[in-house]
C-alpha atoms as a PDB file:
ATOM      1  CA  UNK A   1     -11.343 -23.482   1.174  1.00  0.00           C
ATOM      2  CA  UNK A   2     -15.057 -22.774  -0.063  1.00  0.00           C
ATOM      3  CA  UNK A   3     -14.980 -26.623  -0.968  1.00  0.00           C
ATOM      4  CA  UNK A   4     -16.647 -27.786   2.501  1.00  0.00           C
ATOM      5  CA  UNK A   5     -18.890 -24.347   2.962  1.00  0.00           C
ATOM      6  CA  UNK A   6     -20.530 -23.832  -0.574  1.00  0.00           C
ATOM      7  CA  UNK A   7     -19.458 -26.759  -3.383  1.00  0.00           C
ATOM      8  CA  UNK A   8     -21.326 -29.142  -0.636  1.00  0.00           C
ATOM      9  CA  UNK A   9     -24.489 -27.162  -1.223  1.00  0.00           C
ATOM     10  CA  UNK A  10     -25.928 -28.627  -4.401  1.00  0.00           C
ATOM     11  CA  UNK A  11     -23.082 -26.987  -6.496  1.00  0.00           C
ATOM     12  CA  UNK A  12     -24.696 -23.409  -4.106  1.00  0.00           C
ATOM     13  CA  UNK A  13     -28.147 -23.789  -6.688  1.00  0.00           C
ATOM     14  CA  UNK A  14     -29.483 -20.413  -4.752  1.00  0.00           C
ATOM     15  CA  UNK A  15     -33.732 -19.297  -5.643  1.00  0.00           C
ATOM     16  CA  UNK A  16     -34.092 -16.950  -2.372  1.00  0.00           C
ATOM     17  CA  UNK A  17     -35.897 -14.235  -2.469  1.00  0.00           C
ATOM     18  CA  UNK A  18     -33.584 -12.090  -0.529  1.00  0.00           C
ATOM     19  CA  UNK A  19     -31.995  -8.515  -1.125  1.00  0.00           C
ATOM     20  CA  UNK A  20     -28.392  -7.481  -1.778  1.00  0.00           C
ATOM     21  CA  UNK A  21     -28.002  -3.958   0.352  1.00  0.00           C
ATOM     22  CA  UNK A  22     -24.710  -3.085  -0.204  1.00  0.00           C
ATOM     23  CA  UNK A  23     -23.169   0.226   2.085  1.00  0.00           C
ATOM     24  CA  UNK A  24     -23.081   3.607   0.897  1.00  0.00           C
ATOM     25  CA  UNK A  25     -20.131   5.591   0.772  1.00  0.00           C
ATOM     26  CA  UNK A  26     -19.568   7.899   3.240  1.00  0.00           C
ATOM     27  CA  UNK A  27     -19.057  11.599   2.246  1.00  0.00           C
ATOM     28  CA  UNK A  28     -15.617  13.556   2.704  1.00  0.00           C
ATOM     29  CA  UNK A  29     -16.159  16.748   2.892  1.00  0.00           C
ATOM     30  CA  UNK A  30     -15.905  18.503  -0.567  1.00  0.00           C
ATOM     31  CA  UNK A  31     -13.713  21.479  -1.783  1.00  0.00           C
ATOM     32  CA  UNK A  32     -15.249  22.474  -5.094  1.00  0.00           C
ATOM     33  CA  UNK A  33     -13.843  23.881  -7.760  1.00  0.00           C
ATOM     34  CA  UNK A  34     -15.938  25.725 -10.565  1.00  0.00           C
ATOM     35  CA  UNK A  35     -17.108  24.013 -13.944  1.00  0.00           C
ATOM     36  CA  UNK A  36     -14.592  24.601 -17.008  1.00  0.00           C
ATOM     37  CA  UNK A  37     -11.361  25.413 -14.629  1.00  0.00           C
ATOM     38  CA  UNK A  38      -8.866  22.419 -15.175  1.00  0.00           C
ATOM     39  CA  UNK A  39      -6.028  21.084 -12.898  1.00  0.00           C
ATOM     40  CA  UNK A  40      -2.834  20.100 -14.571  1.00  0.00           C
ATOM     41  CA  UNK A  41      -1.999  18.036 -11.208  1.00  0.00           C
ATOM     42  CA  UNK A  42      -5.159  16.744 -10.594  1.00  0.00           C
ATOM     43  CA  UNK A  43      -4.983  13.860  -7.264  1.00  0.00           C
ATOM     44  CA  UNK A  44      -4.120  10.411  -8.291  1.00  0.00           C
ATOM     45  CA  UNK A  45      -7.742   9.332  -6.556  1.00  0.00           C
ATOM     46  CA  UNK A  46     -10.287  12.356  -6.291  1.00  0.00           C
ATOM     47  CA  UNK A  47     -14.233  12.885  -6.463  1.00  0.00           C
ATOM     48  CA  UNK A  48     -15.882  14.436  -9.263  1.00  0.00           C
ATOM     49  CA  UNK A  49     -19.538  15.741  -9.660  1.00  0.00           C
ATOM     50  CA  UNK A  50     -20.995  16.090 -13.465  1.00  0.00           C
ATOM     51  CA  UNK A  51     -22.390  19.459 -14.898  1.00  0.00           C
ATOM     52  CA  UNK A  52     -25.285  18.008 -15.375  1.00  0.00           C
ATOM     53  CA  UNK A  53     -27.511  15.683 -13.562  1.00  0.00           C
ATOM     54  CA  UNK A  54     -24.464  16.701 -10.455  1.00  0.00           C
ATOM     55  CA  UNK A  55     -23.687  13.254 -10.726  1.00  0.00           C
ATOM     56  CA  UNK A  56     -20.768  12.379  -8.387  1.00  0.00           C
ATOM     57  CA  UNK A  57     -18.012   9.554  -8.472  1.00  0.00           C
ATOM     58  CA  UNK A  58     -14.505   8.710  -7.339  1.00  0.00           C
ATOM     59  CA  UNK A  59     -11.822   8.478 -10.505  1.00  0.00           C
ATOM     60  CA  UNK A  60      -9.131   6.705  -9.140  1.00  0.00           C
ATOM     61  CA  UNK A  61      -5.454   6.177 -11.061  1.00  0.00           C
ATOM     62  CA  UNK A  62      -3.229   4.783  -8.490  1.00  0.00           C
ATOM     63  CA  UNK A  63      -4.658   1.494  -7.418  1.00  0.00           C
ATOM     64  CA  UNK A  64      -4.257  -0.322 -10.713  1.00  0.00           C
ATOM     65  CA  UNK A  65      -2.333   2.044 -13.188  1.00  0.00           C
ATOM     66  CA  UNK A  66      -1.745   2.056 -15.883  1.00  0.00           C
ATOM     67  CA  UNK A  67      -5.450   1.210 -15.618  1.00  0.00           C
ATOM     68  CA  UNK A  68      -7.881   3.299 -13.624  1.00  0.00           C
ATOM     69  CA  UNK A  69     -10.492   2.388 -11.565  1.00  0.00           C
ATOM     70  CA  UNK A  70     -14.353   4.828 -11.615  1.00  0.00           C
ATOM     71  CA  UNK A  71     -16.970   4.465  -9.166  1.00  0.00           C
ATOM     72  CA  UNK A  72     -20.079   6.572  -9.010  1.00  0.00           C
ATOM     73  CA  UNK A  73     -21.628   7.250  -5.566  1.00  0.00           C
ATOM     74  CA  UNK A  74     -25.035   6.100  -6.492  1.00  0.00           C
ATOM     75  CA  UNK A  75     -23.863   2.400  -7.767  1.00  0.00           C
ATOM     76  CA  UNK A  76     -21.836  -0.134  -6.217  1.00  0.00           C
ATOM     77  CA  UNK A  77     -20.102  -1.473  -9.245  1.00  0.00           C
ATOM     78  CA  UNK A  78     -16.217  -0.412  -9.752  1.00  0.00           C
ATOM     79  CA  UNK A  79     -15.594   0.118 -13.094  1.00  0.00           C
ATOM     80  CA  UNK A  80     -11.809  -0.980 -14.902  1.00  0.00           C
ATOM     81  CA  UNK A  81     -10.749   1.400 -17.305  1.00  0.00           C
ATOM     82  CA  UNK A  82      -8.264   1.056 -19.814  1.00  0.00           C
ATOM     83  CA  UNK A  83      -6.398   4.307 -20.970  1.00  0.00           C
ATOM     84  CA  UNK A  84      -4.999   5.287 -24.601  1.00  0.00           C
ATOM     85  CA  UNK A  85      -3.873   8.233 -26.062  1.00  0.00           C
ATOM     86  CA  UNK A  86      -5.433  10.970 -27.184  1.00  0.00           C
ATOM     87  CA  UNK A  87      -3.998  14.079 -29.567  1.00  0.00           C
ATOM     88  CA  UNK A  88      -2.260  16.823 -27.807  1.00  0.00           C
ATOM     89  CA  UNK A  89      -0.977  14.891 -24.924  1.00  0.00           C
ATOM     90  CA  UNK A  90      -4.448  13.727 -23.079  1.00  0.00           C
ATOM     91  CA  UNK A  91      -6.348  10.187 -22.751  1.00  0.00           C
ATOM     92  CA  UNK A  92      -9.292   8.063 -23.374  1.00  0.00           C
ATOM     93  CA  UNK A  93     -10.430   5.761 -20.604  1.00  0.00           C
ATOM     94  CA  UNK A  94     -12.343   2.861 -21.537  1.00  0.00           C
ATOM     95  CA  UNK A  95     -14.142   0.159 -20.276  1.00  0.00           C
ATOM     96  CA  UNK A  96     -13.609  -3.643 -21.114  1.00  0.00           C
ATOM     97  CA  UNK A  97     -16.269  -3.656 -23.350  1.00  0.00           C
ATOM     98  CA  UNK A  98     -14.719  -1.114 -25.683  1.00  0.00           C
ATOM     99  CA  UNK A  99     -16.985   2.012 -24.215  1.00  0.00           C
ATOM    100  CA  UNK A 100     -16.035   5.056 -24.173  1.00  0.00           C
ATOM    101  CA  UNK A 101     -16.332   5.945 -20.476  1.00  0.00           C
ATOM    102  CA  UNK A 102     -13.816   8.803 -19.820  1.00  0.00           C
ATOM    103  CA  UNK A 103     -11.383  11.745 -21.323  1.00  0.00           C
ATOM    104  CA  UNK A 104      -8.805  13.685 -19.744  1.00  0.00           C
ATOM    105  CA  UNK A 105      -6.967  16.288 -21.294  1.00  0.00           C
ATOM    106  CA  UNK A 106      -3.293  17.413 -20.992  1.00  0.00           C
ATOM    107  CA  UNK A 107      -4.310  19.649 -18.711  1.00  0.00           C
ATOM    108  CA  UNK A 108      -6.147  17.810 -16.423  1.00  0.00           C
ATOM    109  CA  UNK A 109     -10.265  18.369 -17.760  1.00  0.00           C
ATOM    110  CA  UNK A 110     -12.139  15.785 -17.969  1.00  0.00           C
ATOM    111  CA  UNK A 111     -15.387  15.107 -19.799  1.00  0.00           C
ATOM    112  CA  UNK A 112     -17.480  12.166 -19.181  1.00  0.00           C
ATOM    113  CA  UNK A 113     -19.456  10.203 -21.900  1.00  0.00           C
ATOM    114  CA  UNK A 114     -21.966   7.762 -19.933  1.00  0.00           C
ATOM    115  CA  UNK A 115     -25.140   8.513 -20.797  1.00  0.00           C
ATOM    116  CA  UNK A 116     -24.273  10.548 -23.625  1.00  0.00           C
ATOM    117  CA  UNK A 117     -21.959  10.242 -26.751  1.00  0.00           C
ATOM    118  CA  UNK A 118     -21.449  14.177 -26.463  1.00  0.00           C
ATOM    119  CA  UNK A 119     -20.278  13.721 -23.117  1.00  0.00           C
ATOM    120  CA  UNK A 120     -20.352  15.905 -20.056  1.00  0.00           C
ATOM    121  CA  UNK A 121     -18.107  18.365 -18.512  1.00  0.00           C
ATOM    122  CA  UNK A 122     -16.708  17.020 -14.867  1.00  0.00           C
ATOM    123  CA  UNK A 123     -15.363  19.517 -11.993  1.00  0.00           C
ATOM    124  CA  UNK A 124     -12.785  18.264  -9.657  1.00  0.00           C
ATOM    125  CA  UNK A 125     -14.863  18.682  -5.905  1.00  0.00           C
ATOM    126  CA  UNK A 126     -11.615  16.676  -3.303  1.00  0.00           C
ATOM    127  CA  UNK A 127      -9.179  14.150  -2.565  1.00  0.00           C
ATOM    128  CA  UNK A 128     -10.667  10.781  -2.301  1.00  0.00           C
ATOM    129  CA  UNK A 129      -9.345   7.610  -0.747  1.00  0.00           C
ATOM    130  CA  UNK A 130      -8.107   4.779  -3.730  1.00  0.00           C
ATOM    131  CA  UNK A 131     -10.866   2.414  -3.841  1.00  0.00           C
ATOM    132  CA  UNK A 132     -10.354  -1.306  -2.687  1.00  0.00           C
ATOM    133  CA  UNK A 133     -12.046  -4.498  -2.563  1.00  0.00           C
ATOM    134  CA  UNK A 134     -14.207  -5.497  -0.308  1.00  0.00           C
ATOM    135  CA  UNK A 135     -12.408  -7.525   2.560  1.00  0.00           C
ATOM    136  CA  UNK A 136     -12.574 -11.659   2.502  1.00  0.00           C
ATOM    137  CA  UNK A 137     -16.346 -13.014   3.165  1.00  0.00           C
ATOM    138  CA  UNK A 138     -16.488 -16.047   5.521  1.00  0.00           C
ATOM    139  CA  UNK A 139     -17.854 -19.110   3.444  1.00  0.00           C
ATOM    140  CA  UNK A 140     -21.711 -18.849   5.456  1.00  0.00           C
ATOM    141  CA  UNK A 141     -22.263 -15.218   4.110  1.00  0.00           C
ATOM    142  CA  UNK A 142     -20.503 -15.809   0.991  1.00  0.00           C
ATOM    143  CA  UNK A 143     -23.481 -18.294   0.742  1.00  0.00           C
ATOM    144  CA  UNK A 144     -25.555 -15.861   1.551  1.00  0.00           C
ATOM    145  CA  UNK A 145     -24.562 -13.274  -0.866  1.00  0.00           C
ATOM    146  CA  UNK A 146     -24.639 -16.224  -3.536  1.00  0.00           C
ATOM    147  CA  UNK A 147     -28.318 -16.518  -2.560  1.00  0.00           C
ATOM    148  CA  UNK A 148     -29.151 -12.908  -2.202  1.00  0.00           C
ATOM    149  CA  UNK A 149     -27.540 -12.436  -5.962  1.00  0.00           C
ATOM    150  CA  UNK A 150     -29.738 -15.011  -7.522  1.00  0.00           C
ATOM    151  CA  UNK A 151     -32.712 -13.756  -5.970  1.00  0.00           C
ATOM    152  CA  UNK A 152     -32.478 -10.104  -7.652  1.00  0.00           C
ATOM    153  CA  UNK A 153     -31.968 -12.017 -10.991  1.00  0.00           C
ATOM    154  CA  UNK A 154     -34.877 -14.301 -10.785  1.00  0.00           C
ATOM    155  CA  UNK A 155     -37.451 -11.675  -9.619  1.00  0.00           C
ATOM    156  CA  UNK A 156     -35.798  -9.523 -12.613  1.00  0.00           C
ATOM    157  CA  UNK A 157     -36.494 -12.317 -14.875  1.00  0.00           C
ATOM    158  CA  UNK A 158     -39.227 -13.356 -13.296  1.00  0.00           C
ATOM    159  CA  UNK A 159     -38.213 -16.933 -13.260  1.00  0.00           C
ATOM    160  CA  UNK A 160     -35.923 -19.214 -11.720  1.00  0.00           C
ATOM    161  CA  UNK A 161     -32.060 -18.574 -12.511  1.00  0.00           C
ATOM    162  CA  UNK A 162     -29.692 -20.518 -10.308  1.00  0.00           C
ATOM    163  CA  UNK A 163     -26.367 -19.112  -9.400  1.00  0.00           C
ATOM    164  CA  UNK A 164     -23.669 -21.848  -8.640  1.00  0.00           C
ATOM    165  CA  UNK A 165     -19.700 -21.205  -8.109  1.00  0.00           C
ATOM    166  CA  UNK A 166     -16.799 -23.753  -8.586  1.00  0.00           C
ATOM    167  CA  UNK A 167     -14.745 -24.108  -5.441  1.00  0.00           C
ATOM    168  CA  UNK A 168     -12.599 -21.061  -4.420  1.00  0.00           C
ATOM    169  CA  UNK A 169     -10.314 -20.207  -1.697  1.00  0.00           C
ATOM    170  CA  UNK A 170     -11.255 -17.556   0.950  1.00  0.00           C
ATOM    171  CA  UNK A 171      -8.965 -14.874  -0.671  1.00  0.00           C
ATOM    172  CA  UNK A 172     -11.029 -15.155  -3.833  1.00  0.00           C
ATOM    173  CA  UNK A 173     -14.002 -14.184  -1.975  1.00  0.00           C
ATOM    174  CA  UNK A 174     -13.615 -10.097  -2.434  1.00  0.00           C
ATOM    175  CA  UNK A 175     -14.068 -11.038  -6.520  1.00  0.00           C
ATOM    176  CA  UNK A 176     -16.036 -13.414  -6.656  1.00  0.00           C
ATOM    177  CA  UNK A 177     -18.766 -11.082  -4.529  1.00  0.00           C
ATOM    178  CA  UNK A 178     -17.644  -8.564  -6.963  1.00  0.00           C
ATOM    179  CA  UNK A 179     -18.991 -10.532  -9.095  1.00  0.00           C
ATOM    180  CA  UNK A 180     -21.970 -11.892  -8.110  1.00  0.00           C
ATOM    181  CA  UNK A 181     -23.657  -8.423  -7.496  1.00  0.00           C
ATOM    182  CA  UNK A 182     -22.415  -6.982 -11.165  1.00  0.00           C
ATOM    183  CA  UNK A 183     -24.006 -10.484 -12.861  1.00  0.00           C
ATOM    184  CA  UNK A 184     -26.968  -9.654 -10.710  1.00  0.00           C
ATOM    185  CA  UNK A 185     -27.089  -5.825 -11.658  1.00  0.00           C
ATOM    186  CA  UNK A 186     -26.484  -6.972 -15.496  1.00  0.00           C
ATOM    187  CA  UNK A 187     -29.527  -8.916 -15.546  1.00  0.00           C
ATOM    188  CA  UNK A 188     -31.957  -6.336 -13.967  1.00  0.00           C
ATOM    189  CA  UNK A 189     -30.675  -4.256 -16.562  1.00  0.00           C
ATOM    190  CA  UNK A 190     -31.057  -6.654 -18.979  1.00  0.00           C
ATOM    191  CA  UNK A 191     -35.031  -7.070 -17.909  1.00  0.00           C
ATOM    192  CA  UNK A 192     -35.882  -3.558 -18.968  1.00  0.00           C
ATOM    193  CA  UNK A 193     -34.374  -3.938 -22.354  1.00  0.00           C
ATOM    194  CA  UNK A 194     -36.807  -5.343 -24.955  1.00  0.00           C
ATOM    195  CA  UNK A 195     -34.130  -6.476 -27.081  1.00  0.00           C
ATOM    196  CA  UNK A 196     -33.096  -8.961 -24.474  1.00  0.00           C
ATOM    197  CA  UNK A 197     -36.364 -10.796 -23.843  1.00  0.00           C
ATOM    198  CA  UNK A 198     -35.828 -14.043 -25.821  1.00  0.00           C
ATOM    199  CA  UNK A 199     -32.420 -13.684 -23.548  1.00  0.00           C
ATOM    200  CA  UNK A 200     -33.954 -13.826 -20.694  1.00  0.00           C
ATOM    201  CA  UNK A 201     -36.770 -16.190 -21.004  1.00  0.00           C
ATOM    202  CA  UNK A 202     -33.711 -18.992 -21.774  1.00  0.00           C
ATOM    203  CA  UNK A 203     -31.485 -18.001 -19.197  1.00  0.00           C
ATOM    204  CA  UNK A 204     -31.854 -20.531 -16.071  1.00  0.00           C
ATOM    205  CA  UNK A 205     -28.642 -20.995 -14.971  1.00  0.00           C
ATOM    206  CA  UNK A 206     -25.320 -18.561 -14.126  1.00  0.00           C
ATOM    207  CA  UNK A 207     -22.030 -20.632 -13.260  1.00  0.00           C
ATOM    208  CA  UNK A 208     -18.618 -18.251 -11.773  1.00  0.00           C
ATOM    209  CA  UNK A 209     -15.324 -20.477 -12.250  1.00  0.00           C
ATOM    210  CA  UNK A 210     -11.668 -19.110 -12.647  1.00  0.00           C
ATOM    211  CA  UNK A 211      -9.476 -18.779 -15.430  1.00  0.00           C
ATOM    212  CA  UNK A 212      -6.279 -17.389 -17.174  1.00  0.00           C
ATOM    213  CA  UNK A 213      -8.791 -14.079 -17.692  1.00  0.00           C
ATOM    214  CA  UNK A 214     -12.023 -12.954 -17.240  1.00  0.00           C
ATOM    215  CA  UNK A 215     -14.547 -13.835 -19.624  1.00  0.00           C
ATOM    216  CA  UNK A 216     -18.238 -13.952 -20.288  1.00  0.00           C
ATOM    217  CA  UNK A 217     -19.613 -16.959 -22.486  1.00  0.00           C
ATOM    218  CA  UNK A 218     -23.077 -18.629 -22.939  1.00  0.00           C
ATOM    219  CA  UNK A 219     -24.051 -21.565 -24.437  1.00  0.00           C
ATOM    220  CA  UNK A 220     -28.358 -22.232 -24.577  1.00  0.00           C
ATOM    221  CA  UNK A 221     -29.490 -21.662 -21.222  1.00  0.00           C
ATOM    222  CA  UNK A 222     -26.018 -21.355 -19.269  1.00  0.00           C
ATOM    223  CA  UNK A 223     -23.945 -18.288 -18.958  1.00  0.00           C
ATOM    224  CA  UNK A 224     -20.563 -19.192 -17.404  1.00  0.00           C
ATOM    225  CA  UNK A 225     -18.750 -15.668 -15.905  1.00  0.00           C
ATOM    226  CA  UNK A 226     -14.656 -16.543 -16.127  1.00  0.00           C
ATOM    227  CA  UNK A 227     -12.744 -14.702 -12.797  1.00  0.00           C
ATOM    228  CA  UNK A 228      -9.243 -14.337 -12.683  1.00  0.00           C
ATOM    229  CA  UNK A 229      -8.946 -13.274  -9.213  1.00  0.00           C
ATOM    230  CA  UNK A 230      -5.392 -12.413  -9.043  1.00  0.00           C
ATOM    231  CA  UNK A 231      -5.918  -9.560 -11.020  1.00  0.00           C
ATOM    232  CA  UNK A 232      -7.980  -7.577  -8.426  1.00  0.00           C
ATOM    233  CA  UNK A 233     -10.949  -5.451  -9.983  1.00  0.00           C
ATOM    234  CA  UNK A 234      -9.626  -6.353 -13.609  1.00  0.00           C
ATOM    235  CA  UNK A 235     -10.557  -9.574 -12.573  1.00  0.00           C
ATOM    236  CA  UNK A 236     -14.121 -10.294 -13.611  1.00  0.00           C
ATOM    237  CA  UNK A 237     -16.171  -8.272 -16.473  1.00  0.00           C
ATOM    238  CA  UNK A 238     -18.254  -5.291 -16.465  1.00  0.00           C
ATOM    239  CA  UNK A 239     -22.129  -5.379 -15.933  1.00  0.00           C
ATOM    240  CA  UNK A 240     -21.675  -4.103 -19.608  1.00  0.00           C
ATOM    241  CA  UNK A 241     -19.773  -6.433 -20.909  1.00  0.00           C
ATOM    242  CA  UNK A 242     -22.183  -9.042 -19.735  1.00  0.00           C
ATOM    243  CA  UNK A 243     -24.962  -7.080 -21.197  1.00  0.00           C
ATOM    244  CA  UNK A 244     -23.588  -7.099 -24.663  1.00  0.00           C
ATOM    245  CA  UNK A 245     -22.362 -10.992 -24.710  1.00  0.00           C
ATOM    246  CA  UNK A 246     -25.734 -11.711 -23.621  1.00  0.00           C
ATOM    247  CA  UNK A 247     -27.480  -8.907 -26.535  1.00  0.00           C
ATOM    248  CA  UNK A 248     -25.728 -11.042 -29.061  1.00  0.00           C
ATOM    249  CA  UNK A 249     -27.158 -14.142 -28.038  1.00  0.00           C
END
């Protein structure tokens, strides 16, 4: 149990001023296929570049369908995505904020819509491998990623934002890191928004607990992240998720 490794530790009240480096991911080698061609049969888990920007990710349907899971090369978040139906036979992906992240037609096109509401024609480049979790942290660098999170948030906010966890068991630990570098991604986000200054000059504390499902609440200067960590990836909320609860404050 975490109980004896991190709760011990002040409730793990972490103001380093360390940096999360998290591993790229390595390169298969890629057989492309040429803007505006579609594949009925497209892989279950394949890479995709954009036609514009040639902005690469993995979309990957088998590890949590009906949900999906998205990942783009250049971030480390793994994005849940919820699909519905489209007319004529194709689907909407979504994230858990209600964003439109994702389309794929009945023939196997996709178009992707981050970064613009038009959206932005994808080409199929390989096979990729389904994407995981990472593996279970010991409790002494699971304290150490706890530090290295809240460090990135306070030199965002420029000011001190503690990051403290209830007790977990080991297995939890692949979310719960999940976790801890998305809250710390939202927040550096959040510093280059001016709409969330008056946010961010209150915020001074971030708590991570478990619950029946994943949630993001904050009340004055607290915001409490909700994991459910039997639920894998679908487990904890988006970066944008926590970006909008914390725009409405």
């Amino acid at each position: 149990m975490f109980e004896g490794k991190l709760a011990t530790l002040g409730g793990l009240m972490a103001a380093a001023v360390l940096g999360v480096s998290l591993p790229a991911c390595a390169q298969p080698q890629f057989h492309f296929q040429p803007f505006g061609e579609s594949r009925g049969a497209n892989p279950l888990a394949a890479r995709y570049v954009t036609s514009v920007g040639r902005r690469s990710f993995i979309f990957d349907r088998a590890a949590v369908a009906p949900e999906a899971l998205l990942k783009f090369d250049d971030e480390s978040e793994v994005w849940v995505l919820e699909p519905g139906p489209l007319p004529g036979g194709g689907k909407i992906y979504r994230n858990d904020a209600g964003d439109r992240v994702l389309q794929v037609t009945s023939l196997g096109g996709l178009t992707l819509y981050i970064g613009t509401p038009e959206g932005v024609p994808v080409s199929i480049l390989g096979d990729a491998d389904e994407l995981m979790p990472p593996p279970i942290t010991p409790p002494d660098a699971m304290l150490l990623r706890l530090v290295q999170a809240a460090a990135r948030a306070q030199r965002a906010s420029q000011h001190q934002i503690t990051f403290t966890t209830s007790p977990m068991p080991p297995q939890w630990s692949p979310i719960l890191l999940e976790s801890l570098n998305i809250t710390a991604d939202a927040i550096v986000k959040l510093s280059r928004d001016k709409k969330a200054k008056t946010f961010l000059a209150r915020l001074d504390s971030v708590q991570f607990t478990a619950g029946t499902k994943p949630d993001v609440s904050i009340n004055g200067s607290v915001m409490t992240i909700t994991l459910t960590p039997s639920r894998g990836f679908a487990g904890r909320p988006s970066s944008n998720r926590i970006m909008k609860a914390a725009l409405k404050r």
